[in-house]
Every structure is written in C-alpha cells, then in structure tokens.
N, C-alpha and C. Protein backbone atom coordinates (compact mmCIF):
# COMPACT_ATOMS: atom_id res chain seq x y z
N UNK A 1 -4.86 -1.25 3.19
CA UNK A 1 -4.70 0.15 2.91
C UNK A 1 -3.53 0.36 1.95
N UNK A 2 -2.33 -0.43 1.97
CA UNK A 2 -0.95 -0.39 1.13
C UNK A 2 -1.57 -0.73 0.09
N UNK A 3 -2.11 -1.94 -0.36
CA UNK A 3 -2.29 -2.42 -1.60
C UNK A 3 -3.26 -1.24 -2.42
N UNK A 4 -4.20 -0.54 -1.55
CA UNK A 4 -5.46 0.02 -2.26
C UNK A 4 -4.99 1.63 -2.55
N UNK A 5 -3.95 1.88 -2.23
CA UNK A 5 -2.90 3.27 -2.41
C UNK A 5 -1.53 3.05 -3.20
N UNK A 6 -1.09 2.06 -2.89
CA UNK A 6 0.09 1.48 -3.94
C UNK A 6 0.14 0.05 -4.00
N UNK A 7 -0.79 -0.45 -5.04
CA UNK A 7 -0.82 -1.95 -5.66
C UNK A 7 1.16 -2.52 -5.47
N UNK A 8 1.13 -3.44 -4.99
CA UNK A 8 2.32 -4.25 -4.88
C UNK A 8 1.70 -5.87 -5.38
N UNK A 9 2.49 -6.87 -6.10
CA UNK A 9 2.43 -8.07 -5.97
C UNK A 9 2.54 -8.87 -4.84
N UNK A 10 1.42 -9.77 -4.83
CA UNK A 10 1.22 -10.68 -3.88
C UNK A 10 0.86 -11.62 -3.69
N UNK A 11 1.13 -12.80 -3.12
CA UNK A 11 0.81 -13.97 -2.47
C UNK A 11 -0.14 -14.70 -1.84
N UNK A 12 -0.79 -15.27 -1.57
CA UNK A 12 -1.57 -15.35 -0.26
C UNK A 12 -0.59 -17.46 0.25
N UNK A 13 -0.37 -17.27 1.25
CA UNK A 13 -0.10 -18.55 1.93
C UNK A 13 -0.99 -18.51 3.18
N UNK A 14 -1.80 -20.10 2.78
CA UNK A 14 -2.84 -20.18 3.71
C UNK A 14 -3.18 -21.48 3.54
N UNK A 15 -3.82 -21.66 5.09
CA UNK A 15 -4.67 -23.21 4.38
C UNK A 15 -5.96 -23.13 3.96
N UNK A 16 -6.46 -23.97 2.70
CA UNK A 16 -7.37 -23.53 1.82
C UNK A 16 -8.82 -24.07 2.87
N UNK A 17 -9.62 -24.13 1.76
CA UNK A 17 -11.25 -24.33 3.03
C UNK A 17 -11.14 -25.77 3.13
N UNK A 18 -10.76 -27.08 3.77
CA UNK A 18 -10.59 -28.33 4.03
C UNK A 18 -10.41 -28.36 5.75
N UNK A 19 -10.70 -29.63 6.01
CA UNK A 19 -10.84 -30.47 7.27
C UNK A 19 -9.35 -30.11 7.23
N UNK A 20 -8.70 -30.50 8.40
CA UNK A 20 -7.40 -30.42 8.75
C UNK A 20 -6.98 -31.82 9.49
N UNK A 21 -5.80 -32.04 9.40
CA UNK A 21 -5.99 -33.13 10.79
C UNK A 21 -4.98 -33.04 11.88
N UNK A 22 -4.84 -33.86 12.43
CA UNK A 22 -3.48 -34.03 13.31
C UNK A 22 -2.35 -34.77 13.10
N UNK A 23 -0.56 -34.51 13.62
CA UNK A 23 0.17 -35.48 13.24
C UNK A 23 1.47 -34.67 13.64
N UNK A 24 2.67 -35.18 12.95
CA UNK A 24 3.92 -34.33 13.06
C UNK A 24 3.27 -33.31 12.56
N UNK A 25 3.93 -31.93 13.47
CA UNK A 25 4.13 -30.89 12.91
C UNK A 25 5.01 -30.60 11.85
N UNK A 26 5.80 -30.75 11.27
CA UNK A 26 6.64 -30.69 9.94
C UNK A 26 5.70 -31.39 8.97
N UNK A 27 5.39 -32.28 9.63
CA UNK A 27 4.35 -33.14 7.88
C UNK A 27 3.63 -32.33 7.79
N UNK A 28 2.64 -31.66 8.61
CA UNK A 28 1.70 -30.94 8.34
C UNK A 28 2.00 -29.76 8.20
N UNK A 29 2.93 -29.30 8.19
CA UNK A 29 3.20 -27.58 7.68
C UNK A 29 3.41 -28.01 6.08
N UNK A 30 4.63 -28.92 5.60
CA UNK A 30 4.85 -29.32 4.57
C UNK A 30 3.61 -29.56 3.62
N UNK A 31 2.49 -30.77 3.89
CA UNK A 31 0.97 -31.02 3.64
C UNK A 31 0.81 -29.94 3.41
N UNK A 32 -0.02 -28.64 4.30
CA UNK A 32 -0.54 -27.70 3.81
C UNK A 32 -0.05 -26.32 3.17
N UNK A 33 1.08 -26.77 2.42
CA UNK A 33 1.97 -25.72 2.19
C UNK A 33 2.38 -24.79 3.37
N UNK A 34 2.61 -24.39 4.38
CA UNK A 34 2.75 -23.72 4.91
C UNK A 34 4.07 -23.63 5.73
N UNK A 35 5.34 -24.71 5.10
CA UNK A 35 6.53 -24.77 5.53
C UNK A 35 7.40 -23.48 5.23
N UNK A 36 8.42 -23.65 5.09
CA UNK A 36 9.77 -22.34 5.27
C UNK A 36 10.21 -22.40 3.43
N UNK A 37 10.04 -23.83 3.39
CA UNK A 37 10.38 -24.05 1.67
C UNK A 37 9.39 -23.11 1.00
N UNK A 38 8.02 -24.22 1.16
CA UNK A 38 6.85 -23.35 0.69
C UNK A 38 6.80 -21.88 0.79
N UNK A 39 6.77 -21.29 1.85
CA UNK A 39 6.82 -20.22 1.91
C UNK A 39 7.91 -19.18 1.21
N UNK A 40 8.74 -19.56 0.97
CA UNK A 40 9.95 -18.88 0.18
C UNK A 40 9.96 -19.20 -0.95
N UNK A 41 8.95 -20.05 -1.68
CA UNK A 41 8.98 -20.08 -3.34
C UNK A 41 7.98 -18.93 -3.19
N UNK A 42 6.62 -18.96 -2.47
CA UNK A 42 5.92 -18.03 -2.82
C UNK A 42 6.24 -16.67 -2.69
N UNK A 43 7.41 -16.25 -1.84
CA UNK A 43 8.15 -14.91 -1.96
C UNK A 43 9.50 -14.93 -3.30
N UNK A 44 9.68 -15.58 -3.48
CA UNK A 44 10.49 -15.64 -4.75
C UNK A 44 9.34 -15.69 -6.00
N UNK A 45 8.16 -16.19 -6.35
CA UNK A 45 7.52 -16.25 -7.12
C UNK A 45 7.21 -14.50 -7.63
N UNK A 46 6.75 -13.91 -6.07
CA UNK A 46 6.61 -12.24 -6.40
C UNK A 46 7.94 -11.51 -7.47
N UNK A 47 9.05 -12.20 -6.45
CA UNK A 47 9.99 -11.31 -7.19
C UNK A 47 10.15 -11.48 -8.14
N UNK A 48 10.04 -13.01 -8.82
CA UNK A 48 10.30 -12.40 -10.00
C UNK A 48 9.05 -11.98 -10.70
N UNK A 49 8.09 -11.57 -10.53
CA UNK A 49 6.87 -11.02 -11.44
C UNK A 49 7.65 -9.43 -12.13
N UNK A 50 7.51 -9.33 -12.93
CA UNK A 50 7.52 -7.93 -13.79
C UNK A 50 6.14 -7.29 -13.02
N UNK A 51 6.59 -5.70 -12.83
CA UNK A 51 5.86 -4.97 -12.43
C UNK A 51 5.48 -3.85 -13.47
C-alpha cells in the first residue's frame, strides 16, 4: 500500500528459487545472503540511490 501511494526505493533480501541445505547457521545466512553484513549493504545500497 506505501509503495503504491508513495514509491520509496527498495530492496528485496531473500533466498532466491534453489534447494537449500543444512549446516552452520552463520555459513548459511552468509551463503544465502541473508547475514547482518549482507543485509546492511542492501540498506546502504538504497541510500545512496538518488531519488
């Protein structure tokens, strides 16, 4: 409803359509992008977009 009334830049962090597996949890957040690193380039990536 936000985006379709006031467009904002955005992200999506997700795991893509693939098998998954099992293991450490840190390897596998890291693996599927979905760590604290990862996740904070893709919120820094927004900011800096020109709006």
């Amino acid at each position: 409803m936000l985006v379709k009334h006031c467009p904002v830049p955005q992200e999506f962090v997700g795991i893509e359509d693939t098998f998954t597996e099992s293991g450490d949890y840190e390897k596998l957040l890291a693996k599927y992008g979905l760590s604290a690193a990862h996740i904070a380039d893709k919120a820094e990536k927004v900011l800096r977009r020109k709006r």
